[in-house]
PDB file of N, CA and C in Angstrom:
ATOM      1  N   UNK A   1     -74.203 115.287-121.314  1.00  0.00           N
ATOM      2  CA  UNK A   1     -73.140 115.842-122.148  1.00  0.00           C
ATOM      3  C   UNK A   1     -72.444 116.963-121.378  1.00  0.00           C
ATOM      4  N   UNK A   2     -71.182 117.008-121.200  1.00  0.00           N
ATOM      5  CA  UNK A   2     -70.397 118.118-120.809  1.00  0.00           C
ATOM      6  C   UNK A   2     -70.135 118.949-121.292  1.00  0.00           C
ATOM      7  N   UNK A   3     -70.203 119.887-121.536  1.00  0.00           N
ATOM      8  CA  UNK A   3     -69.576 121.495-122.075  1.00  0.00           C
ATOM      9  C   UNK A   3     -68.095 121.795-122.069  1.00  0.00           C
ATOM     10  N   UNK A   4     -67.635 121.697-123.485  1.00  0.00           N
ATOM     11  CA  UNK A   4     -66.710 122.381-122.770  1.00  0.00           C
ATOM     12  C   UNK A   4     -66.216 123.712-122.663  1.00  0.00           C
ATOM     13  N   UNK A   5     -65.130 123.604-121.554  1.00  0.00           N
ATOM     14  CA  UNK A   5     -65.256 125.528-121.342  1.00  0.00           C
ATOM     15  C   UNK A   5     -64.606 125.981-122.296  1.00  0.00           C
ATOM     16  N   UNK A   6     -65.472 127.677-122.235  1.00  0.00           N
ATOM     17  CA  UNK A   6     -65.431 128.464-123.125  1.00  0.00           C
ATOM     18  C   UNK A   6     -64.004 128.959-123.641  1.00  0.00           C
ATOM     19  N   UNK A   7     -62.828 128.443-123.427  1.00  0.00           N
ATOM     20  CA  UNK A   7     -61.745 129.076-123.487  1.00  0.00           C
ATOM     21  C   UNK A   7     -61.380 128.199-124.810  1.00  0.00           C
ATOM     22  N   UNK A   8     -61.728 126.678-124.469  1.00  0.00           N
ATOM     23  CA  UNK A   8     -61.469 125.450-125.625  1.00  0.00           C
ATOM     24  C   UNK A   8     -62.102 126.098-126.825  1.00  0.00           C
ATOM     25  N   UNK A   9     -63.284 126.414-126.967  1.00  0.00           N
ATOM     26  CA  UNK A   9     -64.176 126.839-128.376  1.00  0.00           C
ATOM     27  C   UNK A   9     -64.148 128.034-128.321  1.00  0.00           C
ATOM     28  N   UNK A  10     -63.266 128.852-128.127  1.00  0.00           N
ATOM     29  CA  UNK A  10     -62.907 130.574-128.893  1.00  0.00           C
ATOM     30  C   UNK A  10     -62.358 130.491-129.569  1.00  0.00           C
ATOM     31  N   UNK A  11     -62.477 131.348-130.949  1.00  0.00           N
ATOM     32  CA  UNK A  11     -62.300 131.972-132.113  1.00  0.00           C
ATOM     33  C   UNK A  11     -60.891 131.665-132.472  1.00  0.00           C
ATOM     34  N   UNK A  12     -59.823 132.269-131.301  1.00  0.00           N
ATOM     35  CA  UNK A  12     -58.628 132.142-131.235  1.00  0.00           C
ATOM     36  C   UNK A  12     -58.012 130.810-131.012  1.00  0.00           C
ATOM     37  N   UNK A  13     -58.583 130.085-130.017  1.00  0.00           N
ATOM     38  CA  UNK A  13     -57.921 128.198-130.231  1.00  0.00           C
ATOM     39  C   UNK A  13     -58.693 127.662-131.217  1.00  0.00           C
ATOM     40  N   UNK A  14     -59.697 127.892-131.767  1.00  0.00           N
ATOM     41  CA  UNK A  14     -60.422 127.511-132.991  1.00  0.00           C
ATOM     42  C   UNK A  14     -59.509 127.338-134.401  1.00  0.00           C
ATOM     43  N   UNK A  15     -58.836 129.133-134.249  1.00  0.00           N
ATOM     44  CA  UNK A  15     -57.687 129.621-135.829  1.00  0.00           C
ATOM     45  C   UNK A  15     -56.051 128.719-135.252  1.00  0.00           C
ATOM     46  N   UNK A  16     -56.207 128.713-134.086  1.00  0.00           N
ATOM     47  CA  UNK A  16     -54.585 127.900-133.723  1.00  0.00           C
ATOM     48  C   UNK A  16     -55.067 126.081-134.345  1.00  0.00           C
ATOM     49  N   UNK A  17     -56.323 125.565-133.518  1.00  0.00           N
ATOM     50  CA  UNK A  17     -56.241 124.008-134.421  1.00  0.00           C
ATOM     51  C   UNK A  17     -56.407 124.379-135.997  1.00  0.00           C
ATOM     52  N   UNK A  18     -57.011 125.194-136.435  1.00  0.00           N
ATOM     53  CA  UNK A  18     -57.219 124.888-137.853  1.00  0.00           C
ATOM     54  C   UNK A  18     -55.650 125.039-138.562  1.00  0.00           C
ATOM     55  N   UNK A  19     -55.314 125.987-138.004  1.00  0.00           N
ATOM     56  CA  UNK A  19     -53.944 125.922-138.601  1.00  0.00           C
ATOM     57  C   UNK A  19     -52.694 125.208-138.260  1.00  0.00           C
ATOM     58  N   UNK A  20     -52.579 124.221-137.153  1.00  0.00           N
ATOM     59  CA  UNK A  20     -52.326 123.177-136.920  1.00  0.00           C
ATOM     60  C   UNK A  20     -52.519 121.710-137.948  1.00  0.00           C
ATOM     61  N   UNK A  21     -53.978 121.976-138.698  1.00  0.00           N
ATOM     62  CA  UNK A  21     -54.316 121.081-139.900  1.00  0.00           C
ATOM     63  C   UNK A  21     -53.771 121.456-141.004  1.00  0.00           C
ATOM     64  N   UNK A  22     -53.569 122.714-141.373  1.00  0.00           N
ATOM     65  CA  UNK A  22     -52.717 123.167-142.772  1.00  0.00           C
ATOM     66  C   UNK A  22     -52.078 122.919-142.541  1.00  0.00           C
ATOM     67  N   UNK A  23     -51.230 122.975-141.328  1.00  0.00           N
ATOM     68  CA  UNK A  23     -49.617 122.643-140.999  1.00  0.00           C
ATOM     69  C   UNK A  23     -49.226 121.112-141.426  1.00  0.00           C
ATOM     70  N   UNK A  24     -50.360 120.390-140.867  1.00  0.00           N
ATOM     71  CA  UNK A  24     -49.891 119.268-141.035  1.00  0.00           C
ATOM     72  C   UNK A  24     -50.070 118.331-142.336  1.00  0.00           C
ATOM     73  N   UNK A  25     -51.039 118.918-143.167  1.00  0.00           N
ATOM     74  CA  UNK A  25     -51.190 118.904-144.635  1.00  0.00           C
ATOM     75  C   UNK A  25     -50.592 118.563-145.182  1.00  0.00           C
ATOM     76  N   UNK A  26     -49.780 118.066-146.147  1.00  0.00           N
ATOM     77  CA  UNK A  26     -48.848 117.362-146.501  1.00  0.00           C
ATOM     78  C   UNK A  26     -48.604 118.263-147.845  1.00  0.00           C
ATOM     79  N   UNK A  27     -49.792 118.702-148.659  1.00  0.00           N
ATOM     80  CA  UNK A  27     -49.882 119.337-149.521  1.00  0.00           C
ATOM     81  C   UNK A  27     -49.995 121.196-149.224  1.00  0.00           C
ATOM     82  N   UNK A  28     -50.754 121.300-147.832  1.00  0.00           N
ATOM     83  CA  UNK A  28     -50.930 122.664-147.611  1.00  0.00           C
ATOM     84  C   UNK A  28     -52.411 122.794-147.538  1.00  0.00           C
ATOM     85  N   UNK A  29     -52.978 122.166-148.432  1.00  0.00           N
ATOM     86  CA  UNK A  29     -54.279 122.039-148.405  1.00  0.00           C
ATOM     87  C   UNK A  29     -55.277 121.324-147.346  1.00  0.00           C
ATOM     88  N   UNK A  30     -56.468 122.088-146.740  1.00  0.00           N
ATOM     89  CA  UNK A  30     -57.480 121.219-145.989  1.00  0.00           C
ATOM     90  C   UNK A  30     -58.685 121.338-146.485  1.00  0.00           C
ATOM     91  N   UNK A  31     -59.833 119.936-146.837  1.00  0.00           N
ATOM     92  CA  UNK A  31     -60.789 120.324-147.100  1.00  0.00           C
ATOM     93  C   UNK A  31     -62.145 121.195-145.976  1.00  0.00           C
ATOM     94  N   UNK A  32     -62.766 121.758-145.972  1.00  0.00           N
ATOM     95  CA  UNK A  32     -63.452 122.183-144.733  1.00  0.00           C
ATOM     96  C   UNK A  32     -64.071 121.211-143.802  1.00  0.00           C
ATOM     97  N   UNK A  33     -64.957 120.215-145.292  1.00  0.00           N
ATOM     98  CA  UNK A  33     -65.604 119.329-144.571  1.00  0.00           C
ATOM     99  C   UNK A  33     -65.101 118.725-143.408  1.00  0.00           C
ATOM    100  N   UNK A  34     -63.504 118.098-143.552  1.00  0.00           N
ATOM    101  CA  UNK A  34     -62.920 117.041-143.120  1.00  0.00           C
ATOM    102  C   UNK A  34     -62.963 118.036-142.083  1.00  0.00           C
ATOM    103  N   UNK A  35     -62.007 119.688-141.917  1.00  0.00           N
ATOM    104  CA  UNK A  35     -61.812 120.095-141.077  1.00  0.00           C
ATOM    105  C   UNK A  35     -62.732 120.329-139.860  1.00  0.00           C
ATOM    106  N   UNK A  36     -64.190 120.452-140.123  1.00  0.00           N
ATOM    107  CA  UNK A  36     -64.801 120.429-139.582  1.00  0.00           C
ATOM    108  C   UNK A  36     -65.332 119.100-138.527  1.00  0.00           C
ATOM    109  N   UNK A  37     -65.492 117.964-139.050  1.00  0.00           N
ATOM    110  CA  UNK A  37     -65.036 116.831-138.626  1.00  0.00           C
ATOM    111  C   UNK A  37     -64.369 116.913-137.226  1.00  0.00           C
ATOM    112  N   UNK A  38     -63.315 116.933-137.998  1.00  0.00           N
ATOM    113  CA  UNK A  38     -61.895 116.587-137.234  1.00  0.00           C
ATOM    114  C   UNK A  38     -61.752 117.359-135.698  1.00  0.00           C
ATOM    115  N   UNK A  39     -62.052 118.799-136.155  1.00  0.00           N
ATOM    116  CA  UNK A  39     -62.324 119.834-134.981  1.00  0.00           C
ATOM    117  C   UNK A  39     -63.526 120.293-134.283  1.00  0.00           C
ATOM    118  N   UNK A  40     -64.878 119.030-134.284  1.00  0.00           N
ATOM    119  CA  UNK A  40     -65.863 118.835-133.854  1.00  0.00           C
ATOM    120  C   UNK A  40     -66.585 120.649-133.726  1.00  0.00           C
ATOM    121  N   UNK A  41     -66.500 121.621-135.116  1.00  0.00           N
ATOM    122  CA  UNK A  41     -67.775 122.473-134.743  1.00  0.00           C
ATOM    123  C   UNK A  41     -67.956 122.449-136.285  1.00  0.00           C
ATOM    124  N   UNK A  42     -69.273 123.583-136.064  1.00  0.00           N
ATOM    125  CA  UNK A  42     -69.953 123.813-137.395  1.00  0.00           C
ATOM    126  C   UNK A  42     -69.267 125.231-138.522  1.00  0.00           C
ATOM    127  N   UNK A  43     -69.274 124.445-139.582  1.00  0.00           N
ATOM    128  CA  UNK A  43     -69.130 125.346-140.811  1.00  0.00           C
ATOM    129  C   UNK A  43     -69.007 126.219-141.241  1.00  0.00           C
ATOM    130  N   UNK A  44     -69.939 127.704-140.254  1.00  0.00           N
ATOM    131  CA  UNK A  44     -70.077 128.902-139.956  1.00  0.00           C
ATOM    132  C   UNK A  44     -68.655 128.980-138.952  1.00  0.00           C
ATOM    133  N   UNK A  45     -68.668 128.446-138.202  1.00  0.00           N
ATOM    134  CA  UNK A  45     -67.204 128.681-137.351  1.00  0.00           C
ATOM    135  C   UNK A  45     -66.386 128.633-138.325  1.00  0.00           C
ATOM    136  N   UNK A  46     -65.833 128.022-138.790  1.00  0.00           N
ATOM    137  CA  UNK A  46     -64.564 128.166-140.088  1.00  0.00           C
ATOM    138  C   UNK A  46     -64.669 128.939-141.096  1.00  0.00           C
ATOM    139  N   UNK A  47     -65.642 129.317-141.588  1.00  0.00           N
ATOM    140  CA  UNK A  47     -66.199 130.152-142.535  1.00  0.00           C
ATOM    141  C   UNK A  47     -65.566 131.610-141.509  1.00  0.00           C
ATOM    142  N   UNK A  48     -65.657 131.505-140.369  1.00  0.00           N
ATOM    143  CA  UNK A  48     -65.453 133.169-139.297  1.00  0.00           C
ATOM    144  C   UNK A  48     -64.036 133.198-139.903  1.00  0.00           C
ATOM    145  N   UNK A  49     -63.329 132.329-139.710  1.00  0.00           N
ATOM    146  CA  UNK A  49     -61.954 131.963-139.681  1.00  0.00           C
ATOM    147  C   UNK A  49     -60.952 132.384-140.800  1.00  0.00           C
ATOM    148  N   UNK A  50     -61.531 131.356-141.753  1.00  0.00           N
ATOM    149  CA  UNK A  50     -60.988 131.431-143.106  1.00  0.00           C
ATOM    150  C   UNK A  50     -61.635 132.846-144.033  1.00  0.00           C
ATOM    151  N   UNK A  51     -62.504 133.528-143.687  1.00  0.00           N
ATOM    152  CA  UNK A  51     -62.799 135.101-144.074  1.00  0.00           C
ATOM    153  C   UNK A  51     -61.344 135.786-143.988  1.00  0.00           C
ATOM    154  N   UNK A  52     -61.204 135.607-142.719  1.00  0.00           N
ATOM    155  CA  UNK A  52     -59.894 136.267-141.924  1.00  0.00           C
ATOM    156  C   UNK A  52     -58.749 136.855-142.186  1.00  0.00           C
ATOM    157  N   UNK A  53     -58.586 134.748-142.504  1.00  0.00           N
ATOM    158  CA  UNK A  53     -57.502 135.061-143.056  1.00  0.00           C
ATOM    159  C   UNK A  53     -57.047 134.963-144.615  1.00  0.00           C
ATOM    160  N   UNK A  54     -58.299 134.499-145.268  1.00  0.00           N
ATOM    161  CA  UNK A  54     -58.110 135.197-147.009  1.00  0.00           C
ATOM    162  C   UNK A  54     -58.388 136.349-146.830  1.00  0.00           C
ATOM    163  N   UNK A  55     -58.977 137.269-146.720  1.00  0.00           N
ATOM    164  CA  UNK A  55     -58.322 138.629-146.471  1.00  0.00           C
ATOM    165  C   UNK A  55     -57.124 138.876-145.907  1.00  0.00           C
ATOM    166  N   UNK A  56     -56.492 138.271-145.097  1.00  0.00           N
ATOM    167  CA  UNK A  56     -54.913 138.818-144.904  1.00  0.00           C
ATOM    168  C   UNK A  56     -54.202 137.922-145.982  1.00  0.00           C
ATOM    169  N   UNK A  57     -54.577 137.877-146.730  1.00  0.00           N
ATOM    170  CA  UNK A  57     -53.786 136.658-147.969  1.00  0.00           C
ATOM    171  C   UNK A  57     -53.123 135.786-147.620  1.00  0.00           C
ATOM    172  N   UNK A  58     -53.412 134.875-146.226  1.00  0.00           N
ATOM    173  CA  UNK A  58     -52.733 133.752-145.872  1.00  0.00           C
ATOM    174  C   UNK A  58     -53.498 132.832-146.084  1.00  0.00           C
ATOM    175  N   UNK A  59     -54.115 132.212-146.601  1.00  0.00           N
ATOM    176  CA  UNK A  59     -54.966 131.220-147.043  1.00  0.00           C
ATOM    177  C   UNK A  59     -55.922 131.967-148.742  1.00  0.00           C
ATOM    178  N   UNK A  60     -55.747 130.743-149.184  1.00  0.00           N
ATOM    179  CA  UNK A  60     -57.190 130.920-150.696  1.00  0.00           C
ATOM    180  C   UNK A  60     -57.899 130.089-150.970  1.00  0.00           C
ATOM    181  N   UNK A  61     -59.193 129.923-151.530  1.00  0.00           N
ATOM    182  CA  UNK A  61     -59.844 128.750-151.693  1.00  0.00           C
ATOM    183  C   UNK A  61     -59.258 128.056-152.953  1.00  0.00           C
ATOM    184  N   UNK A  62     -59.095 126.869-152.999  1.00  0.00           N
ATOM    185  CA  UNK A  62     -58.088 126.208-153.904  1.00  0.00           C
ATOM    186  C   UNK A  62     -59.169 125.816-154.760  1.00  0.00           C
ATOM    187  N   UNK A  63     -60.333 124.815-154.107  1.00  0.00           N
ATOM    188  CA  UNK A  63     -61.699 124.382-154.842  1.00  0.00           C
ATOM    189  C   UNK A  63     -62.487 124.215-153.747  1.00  0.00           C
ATOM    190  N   UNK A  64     -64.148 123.961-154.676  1.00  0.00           N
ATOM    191  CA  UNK A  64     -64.705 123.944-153.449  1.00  0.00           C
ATOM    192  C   UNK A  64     -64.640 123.210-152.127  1.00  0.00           C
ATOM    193  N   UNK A  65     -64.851 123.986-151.397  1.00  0.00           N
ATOM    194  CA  UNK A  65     -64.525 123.434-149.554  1.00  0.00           C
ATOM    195  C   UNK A  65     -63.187 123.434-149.323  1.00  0.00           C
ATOM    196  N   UNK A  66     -61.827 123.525-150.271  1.00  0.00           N
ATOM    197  CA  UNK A  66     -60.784 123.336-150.155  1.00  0.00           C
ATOM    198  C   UNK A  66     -59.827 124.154-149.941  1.00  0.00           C
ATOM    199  N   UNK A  67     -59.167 124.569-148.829  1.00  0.00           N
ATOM    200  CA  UNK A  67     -58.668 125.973-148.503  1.00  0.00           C
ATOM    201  C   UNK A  67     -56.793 125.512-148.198  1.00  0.00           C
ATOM    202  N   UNK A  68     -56.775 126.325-149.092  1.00  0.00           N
ATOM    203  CA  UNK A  68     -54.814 126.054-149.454  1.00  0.00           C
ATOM    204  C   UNK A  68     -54.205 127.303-148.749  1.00  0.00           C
ATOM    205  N   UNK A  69     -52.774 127.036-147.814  1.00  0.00           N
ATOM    206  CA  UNK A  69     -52.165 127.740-147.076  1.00  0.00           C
ATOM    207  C   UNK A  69     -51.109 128.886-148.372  1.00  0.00           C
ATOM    208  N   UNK A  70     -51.410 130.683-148.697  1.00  0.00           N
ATOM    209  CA  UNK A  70     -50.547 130.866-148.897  1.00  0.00           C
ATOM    210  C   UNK A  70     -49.600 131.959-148.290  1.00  0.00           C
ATOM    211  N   UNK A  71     -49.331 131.764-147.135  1.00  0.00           N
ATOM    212  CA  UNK A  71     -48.536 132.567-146.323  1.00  0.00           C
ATOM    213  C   UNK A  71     -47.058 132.496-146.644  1.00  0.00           C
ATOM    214  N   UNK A  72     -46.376 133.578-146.448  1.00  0.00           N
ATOM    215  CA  UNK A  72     -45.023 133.389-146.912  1.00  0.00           C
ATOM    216  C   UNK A  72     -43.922 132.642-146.499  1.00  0.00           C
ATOM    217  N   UNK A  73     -44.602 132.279-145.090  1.00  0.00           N
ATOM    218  CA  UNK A  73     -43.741 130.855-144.879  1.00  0.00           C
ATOM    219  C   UNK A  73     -44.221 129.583-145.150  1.00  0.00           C
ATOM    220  N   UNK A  74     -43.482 128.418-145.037  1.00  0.00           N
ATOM    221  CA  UNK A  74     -44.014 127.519-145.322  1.00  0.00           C
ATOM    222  C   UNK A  74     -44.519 126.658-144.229  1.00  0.00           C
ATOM    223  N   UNK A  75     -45.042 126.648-143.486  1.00  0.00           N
ATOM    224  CA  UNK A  75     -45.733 126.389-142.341  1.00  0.00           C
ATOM    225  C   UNK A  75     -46.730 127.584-142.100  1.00  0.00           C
ATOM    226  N   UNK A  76     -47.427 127.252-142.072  1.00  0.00           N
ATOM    227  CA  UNK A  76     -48.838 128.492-141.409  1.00  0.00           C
ATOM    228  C   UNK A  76     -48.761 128.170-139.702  1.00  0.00           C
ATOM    229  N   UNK A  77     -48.253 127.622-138.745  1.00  0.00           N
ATOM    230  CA  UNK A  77     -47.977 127.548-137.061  1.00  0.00           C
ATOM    231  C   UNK A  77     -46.616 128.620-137.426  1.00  0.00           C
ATOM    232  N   UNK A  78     -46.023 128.588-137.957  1.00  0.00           N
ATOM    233  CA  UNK A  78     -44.310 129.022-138.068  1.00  0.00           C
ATOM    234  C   UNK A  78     -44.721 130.675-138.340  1.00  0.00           C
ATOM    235  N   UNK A  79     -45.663 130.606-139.428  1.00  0.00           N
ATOM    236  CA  UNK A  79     -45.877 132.152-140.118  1.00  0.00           C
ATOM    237  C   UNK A  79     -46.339 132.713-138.481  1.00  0.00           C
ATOM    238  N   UNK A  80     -47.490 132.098-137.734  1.00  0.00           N
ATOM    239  CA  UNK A  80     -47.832 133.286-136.644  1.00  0.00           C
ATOM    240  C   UNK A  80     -47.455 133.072-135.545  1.00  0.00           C
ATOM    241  N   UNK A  81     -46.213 132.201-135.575  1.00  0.00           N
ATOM    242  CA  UNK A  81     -45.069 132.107-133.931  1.00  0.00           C
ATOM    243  C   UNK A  81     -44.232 133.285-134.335  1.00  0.00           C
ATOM    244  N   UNK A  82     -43.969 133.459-135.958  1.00  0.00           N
ATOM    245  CA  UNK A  82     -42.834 134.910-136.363  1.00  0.00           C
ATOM    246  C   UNK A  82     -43.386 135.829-135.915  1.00  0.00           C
ATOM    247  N   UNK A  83     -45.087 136.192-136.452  1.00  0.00           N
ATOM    248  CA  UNK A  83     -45.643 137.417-136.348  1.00  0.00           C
ATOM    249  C   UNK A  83     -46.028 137.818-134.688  1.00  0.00           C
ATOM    250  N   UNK A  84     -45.904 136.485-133.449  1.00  0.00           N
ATOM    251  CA  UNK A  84     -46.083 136.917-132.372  1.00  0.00           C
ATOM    252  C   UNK A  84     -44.980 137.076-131.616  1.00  0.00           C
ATOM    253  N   UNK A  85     -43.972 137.001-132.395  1.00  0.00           N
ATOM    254  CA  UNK A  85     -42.937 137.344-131.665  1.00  0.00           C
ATOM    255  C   UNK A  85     -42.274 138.839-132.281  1.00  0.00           C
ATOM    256  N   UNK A  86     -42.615 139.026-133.353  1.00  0.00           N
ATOM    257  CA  UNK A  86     -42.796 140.356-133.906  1.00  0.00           C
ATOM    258  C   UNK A  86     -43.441 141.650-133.333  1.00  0.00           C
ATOM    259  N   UNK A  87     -44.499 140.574-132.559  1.00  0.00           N
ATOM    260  CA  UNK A  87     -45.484 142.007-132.078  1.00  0.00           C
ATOM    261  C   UNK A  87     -44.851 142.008-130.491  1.00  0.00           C
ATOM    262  N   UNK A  88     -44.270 141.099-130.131  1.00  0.00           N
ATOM    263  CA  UNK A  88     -43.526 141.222-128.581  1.00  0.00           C
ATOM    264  C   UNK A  88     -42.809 142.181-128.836  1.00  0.00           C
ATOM    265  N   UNK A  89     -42.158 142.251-129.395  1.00  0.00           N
ATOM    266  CA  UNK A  89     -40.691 143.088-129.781  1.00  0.00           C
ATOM    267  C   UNK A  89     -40.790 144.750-129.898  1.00  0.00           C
TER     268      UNK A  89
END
């Protein structure tokens, strides 16, 4: 089995795919399970994640495992391309 490097599984490309999956949500909503799945780690990793950012009130748990985007834009990729170009500035 290969490893992959540590740059792929940090915290930070971890919160960019997950929110790549809200993005692409159709509803806004992702369940964890699936997300977890989909983005091959464990549970506790998303759990780091989604703490995060329901405390910054961009995400809420909708039901269980089910975490709904509510950031003030409508894209959650769009909300933190604004806010990093905000902090360039």
């Amino acid at each position: 089995k290969l490893d992959k490097p540590r740059y792929d599984t940090s915290l930070g490309q971890l919160t960019k795919k997950f929110l790549k999956l809200l993005s692409d949500a159709s509803d806004g909503i992702v369940n964890l399970n699936t997300a977890c799945t989909v983005l091959s780690v464990p549970k506790r990793r998303l759990y780091d994640i989604t703490n995060v950012l329901e405390g910054a009130g961009l995400i809420r748990k909708s039901k269980r495992n089910n975490i709904q985007w509510m950031g003030r834009l409508s894209s959650p990729c769009g909300n933190i391309a604004k806010y990093q170009l905000e902090k360039r500035n």
